[in-house]
Protein backbone atom coordinates (compact mmCIF):
# COMPACT_ATOMS: atom_id res chain seq x y z
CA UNK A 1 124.38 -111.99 39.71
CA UNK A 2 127.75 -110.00 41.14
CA UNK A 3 128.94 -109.68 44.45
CA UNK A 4 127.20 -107.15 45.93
CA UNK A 5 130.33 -105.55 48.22
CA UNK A 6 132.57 -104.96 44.68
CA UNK A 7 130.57 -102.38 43.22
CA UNK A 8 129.03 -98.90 44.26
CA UNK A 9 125.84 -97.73 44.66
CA UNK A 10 124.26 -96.67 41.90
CA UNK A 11 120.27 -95.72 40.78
CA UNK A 12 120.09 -98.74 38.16
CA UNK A 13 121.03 -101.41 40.83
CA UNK A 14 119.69 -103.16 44.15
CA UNK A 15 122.07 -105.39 46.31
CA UNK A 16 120.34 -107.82 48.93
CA UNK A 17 122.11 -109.50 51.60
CA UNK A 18 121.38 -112.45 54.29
CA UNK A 19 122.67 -115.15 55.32
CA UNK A 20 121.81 -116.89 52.04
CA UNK A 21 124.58 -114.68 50.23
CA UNK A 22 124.27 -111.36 47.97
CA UNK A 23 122.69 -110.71 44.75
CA UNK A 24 122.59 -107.79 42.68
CA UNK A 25 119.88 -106.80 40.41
CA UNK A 26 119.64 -104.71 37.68
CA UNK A 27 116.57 -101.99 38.65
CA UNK A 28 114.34 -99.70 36.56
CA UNK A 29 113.49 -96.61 39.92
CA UNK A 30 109.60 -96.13 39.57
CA UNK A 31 109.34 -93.57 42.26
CA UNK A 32 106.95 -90.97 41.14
CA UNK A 33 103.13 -91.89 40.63
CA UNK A 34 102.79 -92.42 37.04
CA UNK A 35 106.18 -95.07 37.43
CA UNK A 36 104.34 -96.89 39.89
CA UNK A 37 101.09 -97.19 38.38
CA UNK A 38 102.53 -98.21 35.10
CA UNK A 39 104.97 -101.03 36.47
CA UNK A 40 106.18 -103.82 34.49
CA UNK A 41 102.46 -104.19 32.57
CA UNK A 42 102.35 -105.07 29.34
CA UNK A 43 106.32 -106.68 29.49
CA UNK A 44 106.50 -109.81 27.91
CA UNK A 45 109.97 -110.84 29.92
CA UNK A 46 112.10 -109.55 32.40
CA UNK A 47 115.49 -110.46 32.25
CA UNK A 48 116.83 -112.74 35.04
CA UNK A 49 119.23 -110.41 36.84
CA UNK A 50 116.71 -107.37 36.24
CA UNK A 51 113.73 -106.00 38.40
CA UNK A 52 111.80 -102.33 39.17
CA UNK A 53 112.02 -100.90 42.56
CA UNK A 54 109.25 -98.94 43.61
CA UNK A 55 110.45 -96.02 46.13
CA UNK A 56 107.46 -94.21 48.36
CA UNK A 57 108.00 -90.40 49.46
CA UNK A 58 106.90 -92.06 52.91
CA UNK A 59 106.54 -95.51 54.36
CA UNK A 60 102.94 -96.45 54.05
CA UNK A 61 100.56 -99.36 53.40
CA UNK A 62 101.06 -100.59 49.74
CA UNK A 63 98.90 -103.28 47.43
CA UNK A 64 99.46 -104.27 44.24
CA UNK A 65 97.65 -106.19 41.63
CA UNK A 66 98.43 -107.78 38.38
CA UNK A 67 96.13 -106.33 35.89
CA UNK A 68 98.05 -106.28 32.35
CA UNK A 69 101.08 -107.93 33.94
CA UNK A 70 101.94 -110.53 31.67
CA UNK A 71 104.73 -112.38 33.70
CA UNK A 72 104.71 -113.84 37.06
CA UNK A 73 106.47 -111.57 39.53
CA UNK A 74 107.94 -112.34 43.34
CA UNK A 75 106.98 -108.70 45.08
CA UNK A 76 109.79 -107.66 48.06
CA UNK A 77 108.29 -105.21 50.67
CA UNK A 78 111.23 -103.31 52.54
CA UNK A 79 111.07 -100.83 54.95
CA UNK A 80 112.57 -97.61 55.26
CA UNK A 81 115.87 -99.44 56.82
CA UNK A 82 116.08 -101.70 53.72
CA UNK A 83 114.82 -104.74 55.59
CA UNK A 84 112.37 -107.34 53.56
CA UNK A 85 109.10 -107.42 55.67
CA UNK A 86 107.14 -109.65 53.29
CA UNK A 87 107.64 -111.39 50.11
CA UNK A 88 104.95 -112.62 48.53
CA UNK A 89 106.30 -115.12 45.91
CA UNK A 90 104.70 -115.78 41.94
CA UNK A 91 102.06 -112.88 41.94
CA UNK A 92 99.88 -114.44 38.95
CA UNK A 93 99.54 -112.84 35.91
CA UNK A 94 96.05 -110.90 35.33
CA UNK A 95 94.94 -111.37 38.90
CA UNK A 96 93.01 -108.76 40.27
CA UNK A 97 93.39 -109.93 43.58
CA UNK A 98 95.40 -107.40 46.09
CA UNK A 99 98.99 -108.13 47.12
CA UNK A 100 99.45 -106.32 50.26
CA UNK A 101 102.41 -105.56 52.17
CA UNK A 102 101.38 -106.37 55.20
CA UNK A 103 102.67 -103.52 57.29
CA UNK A 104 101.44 -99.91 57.42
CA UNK A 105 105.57 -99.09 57.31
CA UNK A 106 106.59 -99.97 53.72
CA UNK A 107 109.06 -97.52 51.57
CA UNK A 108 109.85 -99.75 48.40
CA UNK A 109 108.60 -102.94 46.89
CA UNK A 110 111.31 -104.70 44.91
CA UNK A 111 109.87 -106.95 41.94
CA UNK A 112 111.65 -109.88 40.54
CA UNK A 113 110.78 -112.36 38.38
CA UNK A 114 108.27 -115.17 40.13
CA UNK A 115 110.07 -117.52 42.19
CA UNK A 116 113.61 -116.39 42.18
CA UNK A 117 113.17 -114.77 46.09
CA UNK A 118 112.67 -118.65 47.19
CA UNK A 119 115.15 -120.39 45.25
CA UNK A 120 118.00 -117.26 46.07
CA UNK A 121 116.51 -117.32 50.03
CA UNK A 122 115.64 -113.63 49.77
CA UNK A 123 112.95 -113.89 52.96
CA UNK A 124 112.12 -111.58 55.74
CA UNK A 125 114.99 -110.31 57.62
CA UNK A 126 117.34 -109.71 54.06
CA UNK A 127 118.41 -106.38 53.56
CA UNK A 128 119.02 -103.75 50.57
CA UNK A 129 120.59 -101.66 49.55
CA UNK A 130 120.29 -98.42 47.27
CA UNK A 131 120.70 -94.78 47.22
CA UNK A 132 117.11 -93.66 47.61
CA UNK A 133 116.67 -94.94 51.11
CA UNK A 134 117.82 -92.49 53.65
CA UNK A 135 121.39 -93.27 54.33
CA UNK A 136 121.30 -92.28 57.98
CA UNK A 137 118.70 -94.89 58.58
CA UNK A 138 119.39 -98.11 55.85
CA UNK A 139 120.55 -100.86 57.70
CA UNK A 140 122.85 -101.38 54.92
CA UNK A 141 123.91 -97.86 53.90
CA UNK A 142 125.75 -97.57 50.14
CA UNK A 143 129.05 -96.42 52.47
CA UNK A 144 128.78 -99.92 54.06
CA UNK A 145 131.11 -102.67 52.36
């Protein structure tokens, strides 16, 4: 993973920053309805440096589940400032169970692959960073170095 602060925004990247460090990741954008229901099912790997962010029109109350997900995934719910509220760390693989965000205020989930949030130190309080989060509002705008 890059230094976040050397490159520019774009649609195909996340950066996240805390007092941990910065990481960039490598994002498919699943922000209409048929993106988010289809997710990263049926993917046999993800690359390390890769994830999907899932964008919401609004901030709302979000679950997910793993039915045909095949690889365990850490799930990142930001609101609309950028800010991690919740991570919920190696969703299992087939489990019906539902991974909520916790917060009736969520605008994107970020997924990874399982357990890299804990060993980077993404937690709550880390911040991202991409162009589909209003600007005016991101407490780490794409303008911001």
């Amino acid at each position: 993973m890059s230094r976040a602060a050397d490159e520019v925004c774009t649609e195909t990247a996340v950066h996240l920053r805390g007092d941990w460090g910065q990481a960039r990741f490598s994002v498919e954008l699943a922000d209409d309805e048929a993106e988010r229901a289809q997710g990263l099912m049926n993917r046999e790997s993800l690359p390390q440096a890769a994830g999907m962010l899932f964008v919401y029109p609004e901030p709302r109350e979000v679950g997910f589940w793993m039915k045909n997900t095949l690889i365990p995934l850490d799930m990142i719910f930001l609101d609309a400032t950028g800010t991690v509220r919740r991570v919920h760390s190696n969703a299992v693989p087939g489990d019906l169970t539902p991974i909520m965000g916790g917060s009736p205020d969520i605008k994107a989930v970020l997924e990874i692959n399982g357990g890299l949030a804990r060993r980077l130190g993404i937690d709550k309080g880390t911040e991202l960073r991409h162009p589909s989060l209003e600007q005016g509002a991101a407490a780490w705008p794409c303008d911001a170095g």
